[in-house]
N, C-alpha and C. Protein backbone atom coordinates (compact mmCIF):
# COMPACT_ATOMS: atom_id res chain seq x y z
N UNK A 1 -12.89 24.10 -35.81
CA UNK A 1 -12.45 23.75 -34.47
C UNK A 1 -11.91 25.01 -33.79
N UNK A 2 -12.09 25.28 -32.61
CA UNK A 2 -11.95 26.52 -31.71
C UNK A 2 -10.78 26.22 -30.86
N UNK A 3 -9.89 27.08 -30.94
CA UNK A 3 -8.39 27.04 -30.23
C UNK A 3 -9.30 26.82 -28.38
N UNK A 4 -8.34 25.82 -27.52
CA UNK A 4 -9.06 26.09 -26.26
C UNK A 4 -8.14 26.96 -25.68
N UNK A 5 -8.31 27.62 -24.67
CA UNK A 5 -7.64 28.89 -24.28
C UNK A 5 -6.87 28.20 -22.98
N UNK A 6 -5.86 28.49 -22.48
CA UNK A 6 -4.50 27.99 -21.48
C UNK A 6 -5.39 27.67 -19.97
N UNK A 7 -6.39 29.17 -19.67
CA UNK A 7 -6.85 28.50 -18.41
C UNK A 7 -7.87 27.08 -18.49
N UNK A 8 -8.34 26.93 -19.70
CA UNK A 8 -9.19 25.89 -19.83
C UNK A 8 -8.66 24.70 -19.56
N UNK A 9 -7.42 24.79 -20.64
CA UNK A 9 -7.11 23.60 -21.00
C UNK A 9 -6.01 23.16 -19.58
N UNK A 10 -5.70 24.24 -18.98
CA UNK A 10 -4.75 23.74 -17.64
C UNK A 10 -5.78 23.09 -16.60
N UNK A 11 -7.02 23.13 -16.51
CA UNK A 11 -8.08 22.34 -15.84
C UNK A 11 -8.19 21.67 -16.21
N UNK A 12 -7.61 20.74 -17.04
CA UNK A 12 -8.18 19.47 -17.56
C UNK A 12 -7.94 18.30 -16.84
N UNK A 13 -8.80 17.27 -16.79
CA UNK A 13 -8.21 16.42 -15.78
C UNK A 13 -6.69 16.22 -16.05
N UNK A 14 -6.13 15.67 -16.78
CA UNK A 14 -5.05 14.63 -17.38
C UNK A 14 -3.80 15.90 -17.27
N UNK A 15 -4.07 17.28 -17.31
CA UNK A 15 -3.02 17.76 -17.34
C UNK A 15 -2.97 17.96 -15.78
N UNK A 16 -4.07 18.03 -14.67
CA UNK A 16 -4.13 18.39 -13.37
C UNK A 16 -3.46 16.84 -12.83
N UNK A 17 -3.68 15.73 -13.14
CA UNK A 17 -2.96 15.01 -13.05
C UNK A 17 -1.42 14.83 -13.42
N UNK A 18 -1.05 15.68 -14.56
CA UNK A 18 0.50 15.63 -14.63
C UNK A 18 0.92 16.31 -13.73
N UNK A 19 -0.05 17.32 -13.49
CA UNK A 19 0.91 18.73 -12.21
C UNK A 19 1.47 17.71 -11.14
N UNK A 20 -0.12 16.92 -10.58
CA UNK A 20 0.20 16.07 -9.26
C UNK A 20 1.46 15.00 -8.96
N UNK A 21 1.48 14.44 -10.74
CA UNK A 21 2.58 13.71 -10.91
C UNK A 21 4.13 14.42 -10.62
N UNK A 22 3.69 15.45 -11.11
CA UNK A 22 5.36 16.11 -11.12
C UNK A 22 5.64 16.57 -9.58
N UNK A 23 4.74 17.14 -9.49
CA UNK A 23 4.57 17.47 -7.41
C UNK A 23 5.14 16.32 -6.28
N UNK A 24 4.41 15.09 -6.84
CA UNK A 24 4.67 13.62 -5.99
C UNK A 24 6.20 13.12 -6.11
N UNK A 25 6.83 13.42 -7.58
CA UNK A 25 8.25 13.04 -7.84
C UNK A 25 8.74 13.98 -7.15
N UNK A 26 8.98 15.28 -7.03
CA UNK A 26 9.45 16.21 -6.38
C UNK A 26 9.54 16.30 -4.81
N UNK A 27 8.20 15.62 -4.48
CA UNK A 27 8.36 15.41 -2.82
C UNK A 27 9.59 14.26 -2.55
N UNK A 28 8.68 13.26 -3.37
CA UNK A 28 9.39 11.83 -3.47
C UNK A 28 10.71 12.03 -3.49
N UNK A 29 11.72 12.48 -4.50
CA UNK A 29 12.93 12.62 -4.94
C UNK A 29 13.56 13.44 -3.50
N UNK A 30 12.85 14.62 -2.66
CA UNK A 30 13.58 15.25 -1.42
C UNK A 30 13.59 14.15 -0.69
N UNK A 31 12.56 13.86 -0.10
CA UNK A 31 12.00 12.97 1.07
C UNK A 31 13.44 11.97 1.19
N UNK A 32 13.44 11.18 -0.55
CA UNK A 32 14.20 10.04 -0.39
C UNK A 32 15.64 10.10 -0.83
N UNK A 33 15.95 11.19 -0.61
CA UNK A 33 17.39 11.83 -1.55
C UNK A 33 18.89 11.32 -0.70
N UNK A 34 18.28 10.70 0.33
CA UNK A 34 19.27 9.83 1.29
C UNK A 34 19.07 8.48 1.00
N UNK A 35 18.24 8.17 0.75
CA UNK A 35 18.37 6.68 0.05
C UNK A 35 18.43 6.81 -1.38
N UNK A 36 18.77 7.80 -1.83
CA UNK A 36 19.10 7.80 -3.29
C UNK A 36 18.24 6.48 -4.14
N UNK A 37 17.23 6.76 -3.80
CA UNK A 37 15.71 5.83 -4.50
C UNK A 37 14.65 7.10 -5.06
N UNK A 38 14.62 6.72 -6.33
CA UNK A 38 13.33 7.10 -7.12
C UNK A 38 12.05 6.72 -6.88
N UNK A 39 11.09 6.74 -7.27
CA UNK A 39 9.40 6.07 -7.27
C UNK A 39 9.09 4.83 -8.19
N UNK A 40 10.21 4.66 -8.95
CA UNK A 40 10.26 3.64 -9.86
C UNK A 40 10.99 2.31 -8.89
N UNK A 41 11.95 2.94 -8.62
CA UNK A 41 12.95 2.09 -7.41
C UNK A 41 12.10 1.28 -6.44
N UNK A 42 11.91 2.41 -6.01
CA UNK A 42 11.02 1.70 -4.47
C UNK A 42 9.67 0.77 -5.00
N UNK A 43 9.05 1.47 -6.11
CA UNK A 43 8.06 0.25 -6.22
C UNK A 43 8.50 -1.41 -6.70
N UNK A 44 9.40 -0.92 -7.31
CA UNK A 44 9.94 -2.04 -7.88
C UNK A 44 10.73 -3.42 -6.42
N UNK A 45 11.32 -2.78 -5.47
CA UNK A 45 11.75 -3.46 -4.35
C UNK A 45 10.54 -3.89 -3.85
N UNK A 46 9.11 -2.98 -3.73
CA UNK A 46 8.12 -3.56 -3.06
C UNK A 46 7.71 -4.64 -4.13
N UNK A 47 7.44 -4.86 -5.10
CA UNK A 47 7.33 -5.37 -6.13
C UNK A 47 8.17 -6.88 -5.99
N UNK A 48 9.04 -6.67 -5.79
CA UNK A 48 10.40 -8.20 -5.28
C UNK A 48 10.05 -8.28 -4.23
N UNK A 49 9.87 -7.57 -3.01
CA UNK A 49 9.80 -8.41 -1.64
C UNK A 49 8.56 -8.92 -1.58
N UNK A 50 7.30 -8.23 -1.98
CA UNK A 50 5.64 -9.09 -2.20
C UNK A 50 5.87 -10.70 -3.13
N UNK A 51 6.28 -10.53 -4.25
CA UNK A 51 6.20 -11.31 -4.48
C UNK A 51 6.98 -12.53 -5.18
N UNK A 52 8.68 -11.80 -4.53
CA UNK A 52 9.37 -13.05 -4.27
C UNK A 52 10.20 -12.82 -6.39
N UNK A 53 11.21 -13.68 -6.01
CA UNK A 53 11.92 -13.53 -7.55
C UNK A 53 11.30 -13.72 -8.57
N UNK A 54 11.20 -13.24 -9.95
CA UNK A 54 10.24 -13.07 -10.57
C UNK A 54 11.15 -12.28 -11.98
N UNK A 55 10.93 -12.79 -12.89
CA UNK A 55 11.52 -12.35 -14.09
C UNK A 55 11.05 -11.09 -14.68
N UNK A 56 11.72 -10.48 -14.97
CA UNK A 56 11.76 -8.64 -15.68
C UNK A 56 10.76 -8.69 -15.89
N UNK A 57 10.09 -9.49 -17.62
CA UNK A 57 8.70 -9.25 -17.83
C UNK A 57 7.58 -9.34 -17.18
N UNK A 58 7.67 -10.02 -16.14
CA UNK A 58 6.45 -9.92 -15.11
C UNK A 58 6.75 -8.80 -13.85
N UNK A 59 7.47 -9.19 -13.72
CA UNK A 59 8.20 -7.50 -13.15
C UNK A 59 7.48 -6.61 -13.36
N UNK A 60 7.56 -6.41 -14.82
CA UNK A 60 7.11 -4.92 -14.94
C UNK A 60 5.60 -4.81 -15.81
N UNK A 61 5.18 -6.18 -15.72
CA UNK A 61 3.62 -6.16 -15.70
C UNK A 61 3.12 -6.00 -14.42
N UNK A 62 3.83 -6.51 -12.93
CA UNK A 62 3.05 -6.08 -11.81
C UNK A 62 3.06 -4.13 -11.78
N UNK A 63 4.43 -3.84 -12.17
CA UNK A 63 4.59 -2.15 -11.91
C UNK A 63 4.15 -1.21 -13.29
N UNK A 64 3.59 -1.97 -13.99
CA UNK A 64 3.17 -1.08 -15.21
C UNK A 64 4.44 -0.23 -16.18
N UNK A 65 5.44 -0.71 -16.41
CA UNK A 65 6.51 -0.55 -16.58
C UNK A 65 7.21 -1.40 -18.20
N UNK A 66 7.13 -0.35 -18.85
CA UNK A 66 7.24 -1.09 -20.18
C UNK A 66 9.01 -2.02 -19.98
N UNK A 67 8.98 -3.29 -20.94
CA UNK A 67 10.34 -3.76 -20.62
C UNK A 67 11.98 -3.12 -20.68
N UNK A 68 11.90 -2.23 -21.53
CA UNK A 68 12.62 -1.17 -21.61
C UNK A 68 13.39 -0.50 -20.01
N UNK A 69 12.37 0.22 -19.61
CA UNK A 69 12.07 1.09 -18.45
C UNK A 69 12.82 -0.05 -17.32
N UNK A 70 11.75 -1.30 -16.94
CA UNK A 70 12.09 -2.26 -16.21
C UNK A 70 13.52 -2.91 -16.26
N UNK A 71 14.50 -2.94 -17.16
CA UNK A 71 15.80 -3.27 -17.46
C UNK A 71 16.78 -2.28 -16.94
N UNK A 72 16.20 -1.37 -17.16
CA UNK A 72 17.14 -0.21 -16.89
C UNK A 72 16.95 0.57 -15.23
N UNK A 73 15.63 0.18 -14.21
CA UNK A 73 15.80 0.49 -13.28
C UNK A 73 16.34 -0.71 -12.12
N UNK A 74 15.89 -2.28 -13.12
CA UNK A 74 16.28 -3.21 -12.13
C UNK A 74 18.23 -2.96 -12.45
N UNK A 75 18.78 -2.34 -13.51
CA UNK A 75 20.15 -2.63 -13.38
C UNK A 75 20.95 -1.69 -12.58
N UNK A 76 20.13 -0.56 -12.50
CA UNK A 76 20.79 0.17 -11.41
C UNK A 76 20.63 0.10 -10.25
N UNK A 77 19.64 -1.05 -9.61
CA UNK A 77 19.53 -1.52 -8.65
C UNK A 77 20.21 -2.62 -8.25
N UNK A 78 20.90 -3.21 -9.28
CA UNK A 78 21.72 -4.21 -9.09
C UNK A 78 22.79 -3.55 -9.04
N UNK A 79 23.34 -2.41 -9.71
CA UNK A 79 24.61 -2.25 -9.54
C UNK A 79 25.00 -1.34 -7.99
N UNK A 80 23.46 -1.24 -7.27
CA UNK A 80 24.28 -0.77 -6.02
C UNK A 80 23.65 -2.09 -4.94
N UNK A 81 23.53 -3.26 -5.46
CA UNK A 81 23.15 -4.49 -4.71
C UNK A 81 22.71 -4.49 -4.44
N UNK A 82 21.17 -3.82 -4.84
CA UNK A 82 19.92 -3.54 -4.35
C UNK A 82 19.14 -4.70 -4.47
N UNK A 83 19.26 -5.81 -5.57
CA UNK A 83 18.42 -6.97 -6.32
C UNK A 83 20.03 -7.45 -7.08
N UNK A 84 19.37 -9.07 -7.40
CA UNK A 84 20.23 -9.97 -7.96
C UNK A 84 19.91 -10.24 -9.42
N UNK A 85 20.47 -10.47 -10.52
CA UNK A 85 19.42 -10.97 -11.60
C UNK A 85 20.44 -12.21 -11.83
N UNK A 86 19.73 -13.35 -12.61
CA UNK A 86 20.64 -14.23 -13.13
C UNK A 86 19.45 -15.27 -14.23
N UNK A 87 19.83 -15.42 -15.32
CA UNK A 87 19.14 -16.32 -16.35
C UNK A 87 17.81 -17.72 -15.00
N UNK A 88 17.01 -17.70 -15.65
CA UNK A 88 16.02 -18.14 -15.13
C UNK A 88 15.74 -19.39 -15.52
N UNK A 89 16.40 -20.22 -14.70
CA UNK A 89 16.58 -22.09 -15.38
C UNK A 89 14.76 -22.80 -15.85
N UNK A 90 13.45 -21.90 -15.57
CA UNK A 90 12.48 -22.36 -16.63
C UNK A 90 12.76 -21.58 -18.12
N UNK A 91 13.67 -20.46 -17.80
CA UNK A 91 13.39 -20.37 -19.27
C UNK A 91 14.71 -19.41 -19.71
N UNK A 92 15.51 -19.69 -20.62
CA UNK A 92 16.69 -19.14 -20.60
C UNK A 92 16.78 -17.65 -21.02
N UNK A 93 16.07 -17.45 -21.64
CA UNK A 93 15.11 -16.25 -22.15
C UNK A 93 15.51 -15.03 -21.51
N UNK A 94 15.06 -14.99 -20.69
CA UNK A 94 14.54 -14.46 -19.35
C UNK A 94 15.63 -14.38 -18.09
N UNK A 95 15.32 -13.16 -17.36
CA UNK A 95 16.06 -13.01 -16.18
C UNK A 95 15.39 -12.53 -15.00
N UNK A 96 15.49 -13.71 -14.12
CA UNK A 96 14.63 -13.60 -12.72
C UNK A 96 16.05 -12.34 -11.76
N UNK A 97 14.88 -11.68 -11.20
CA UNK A 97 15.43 -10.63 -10.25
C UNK A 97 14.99 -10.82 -9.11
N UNK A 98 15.77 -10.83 -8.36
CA UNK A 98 15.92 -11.01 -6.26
C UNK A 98 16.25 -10.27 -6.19
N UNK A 99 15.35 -9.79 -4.98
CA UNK A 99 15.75 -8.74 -3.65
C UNK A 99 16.59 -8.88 -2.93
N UNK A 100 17.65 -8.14 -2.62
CA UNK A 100 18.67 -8.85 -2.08
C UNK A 100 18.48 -8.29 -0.81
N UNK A 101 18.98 -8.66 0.14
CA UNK A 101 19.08 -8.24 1.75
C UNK A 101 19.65 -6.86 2.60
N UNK A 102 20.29 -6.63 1.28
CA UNK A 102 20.69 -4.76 1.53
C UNK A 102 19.21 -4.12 0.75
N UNK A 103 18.98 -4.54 -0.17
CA UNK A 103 17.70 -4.19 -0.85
C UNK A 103 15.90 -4.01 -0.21
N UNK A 104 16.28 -5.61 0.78
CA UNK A 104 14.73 -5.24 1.66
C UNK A 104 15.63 -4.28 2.64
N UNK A 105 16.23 -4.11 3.46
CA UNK A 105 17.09 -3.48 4.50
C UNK A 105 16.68 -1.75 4.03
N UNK A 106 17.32 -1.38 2.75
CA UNK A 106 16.88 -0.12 2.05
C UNK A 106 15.28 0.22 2.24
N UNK A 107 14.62 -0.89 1.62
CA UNK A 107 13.35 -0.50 1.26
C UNK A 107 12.60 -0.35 2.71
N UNK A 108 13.16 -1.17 3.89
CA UNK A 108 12.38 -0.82 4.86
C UNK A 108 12.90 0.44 5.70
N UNK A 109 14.10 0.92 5.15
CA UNK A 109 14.39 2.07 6.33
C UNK A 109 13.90 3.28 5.45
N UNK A 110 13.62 3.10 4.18
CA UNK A 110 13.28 4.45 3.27
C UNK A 110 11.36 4.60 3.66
N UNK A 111 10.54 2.97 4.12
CA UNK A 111 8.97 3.22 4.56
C UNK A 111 8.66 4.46 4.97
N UNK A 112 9.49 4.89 6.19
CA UNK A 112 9.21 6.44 6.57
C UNK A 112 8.70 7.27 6.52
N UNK A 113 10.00 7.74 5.39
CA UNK A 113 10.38 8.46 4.32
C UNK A 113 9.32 8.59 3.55
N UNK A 114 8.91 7.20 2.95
CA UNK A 114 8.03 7.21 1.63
C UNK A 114 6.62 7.53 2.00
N UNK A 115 6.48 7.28 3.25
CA UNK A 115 5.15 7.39 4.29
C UNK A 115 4.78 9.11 4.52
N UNK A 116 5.63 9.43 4.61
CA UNK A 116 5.88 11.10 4.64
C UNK A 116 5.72 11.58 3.35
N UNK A 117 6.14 11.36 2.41
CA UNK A 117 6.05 11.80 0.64
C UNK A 117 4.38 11.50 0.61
N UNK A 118 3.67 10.45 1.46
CA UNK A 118 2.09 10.43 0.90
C UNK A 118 1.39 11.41 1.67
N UNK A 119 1.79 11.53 3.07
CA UNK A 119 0.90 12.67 3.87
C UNK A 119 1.44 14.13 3.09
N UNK A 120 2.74 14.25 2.64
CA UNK A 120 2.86 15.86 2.21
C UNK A 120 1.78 15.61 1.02
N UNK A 121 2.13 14.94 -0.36
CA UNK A 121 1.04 15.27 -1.38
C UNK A 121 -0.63 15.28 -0.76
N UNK A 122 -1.12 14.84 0.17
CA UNK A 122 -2.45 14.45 0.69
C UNK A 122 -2.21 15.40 1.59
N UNK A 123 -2.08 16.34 1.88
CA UNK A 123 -1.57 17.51 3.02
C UNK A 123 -3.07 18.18 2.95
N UNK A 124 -2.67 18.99 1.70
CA UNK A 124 -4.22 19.59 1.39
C UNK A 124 -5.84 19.54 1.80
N UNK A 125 -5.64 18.12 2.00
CA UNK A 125 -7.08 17.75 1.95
C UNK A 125 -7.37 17.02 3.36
N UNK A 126 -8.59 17.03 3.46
CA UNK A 126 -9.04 16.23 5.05
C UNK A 126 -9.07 15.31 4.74
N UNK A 127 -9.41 14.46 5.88
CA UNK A 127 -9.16 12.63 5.80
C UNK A 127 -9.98 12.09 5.01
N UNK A 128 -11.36 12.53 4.82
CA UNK A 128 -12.17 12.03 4.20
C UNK A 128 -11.85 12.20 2.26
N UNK A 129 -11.27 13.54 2.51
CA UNK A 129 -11.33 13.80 0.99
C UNK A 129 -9.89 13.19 0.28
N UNK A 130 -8.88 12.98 1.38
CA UNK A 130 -7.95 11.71 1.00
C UNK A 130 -8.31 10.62 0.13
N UNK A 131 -9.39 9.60 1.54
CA UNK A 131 -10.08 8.37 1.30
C UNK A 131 -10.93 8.62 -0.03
N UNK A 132 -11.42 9.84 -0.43
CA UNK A 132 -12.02 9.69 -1.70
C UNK A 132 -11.53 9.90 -3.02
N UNK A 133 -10.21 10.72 -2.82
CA UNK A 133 -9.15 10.99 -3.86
C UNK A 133 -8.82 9.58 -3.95
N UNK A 134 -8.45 8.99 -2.81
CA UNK A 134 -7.05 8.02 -3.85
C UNK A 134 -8.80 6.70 -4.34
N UNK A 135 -9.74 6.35 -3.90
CA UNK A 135 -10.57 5.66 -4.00
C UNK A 135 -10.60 5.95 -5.35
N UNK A 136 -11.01 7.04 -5.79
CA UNK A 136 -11.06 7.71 -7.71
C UNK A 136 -10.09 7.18 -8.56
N UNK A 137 -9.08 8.13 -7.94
CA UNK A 137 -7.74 7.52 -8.48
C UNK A 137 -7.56 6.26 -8.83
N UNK A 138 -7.76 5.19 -7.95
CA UNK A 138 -7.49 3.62 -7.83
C UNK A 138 -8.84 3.10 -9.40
N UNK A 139 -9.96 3.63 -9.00
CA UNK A 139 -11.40 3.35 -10.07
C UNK A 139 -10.70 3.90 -11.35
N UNK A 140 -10.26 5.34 -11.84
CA UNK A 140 -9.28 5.83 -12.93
C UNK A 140 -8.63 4.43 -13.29
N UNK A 141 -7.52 4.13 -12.62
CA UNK A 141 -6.51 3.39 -12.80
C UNK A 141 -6.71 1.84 -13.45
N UNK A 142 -7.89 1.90 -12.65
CA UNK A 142 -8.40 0.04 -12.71
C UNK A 142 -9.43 -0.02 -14.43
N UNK A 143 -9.81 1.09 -14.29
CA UNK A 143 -10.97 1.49 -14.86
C UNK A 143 -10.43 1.53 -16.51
N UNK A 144 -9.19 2.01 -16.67
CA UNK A 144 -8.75 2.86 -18.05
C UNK A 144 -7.25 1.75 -17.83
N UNK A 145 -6.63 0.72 -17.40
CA UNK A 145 -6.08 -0.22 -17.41
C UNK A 145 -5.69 -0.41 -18.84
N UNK A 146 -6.43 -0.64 -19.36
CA UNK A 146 -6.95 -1.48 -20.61
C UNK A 146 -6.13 -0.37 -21.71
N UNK A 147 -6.44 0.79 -21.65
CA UNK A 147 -5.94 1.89 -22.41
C UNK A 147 -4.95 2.28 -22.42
N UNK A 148 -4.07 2.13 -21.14
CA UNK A 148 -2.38 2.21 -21.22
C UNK A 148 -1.50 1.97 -21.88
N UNK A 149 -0.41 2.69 -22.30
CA UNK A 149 0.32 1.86 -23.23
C UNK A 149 1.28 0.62 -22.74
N UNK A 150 1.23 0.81 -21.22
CA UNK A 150 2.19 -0.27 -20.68
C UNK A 150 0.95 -0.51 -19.06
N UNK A 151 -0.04 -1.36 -19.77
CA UNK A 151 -0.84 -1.64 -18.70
C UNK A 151 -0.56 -3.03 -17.31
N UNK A 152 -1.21 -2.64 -16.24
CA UNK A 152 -0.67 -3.66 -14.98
C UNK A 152 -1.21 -5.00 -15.74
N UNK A 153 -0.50 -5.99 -15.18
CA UNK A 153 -0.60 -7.01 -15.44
C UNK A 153 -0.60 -8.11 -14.66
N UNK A 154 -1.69 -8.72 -14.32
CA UNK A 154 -1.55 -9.13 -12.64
C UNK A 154 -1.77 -10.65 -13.20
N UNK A 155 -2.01 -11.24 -14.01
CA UNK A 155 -1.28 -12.72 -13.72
C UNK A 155 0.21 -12.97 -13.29
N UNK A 156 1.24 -14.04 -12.68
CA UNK A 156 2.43 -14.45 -12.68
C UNK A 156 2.55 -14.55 -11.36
């Protein structure tokens, strides 16, 4: 087996994808550093206001979000009254999380903001080559689902 050499292996898709990842948190994290919201945050509020209270584990099958991860961003969202949680009378198990009204209030004055974090990463490129990036991206995503270790989960 042949060592691959740094410029090779830094072209690789999956690592050109981590760059982008780390680039997008970095915009993300300035952009939204007044709403003191992460990328985990905000999806997760869009996540509660689409589709309404909804218990952790499905939670974080809509956001791809192992249960772990999902516990620990819905509680710091509760502790600045971002979302509600409380035992879930189908199943005691379980804890349904609400959006609370400072929470949609947040999530809609940070849209902007977050609207701006997509034109800076998409800056680069013309409109068309946007529409065909994230089109890939979305086919990637949908495509290799299956292979994730914490894949979307769109029943619930």
């Amino acid at each position: 087996m042949t060592a691959v050499p740094f410029s090779e292996a830094s072209q690789f898709p999956g690592n050109l994808l981590r760059r982008c990842h780390q680039i997008s948190v970095a915009i993300f994290l300035r952009k939204c550093e007044v709403y003191q919201l992460t990328q985990l945050q905000y999806i997760i509020l869009c996540a509660l206001e689409e589709k309404g209270p909804i218990d952790q584990i499905t939670l974080g099958g809509h956001t791809a979000l192992d249960r772990n991860t999902v516990a620990v961003v819905v509680r710091k969202l509760e502790e600045r009254g971002l979302v509600s949680r409380q035992r879930n009378p189908e199943d005691r198990r379980s804890m349904l999380v609400t959006l609370t009204d400072e929470g949609l209030q947040l999530r809609q004055a940070a849209e902007p903001s977050v609207a701006e974090v997509q034109e800076e990463v998409l800056a680069p490129l013309e409109e068309k080559e946007r529409e065909t990036l994230c089109r890939l991206l979305q086919t990637i995503a949908d495509e290799n689902n299956h292979l994730s270790r914490v894949p979307v989960r769109q029943a619930g």
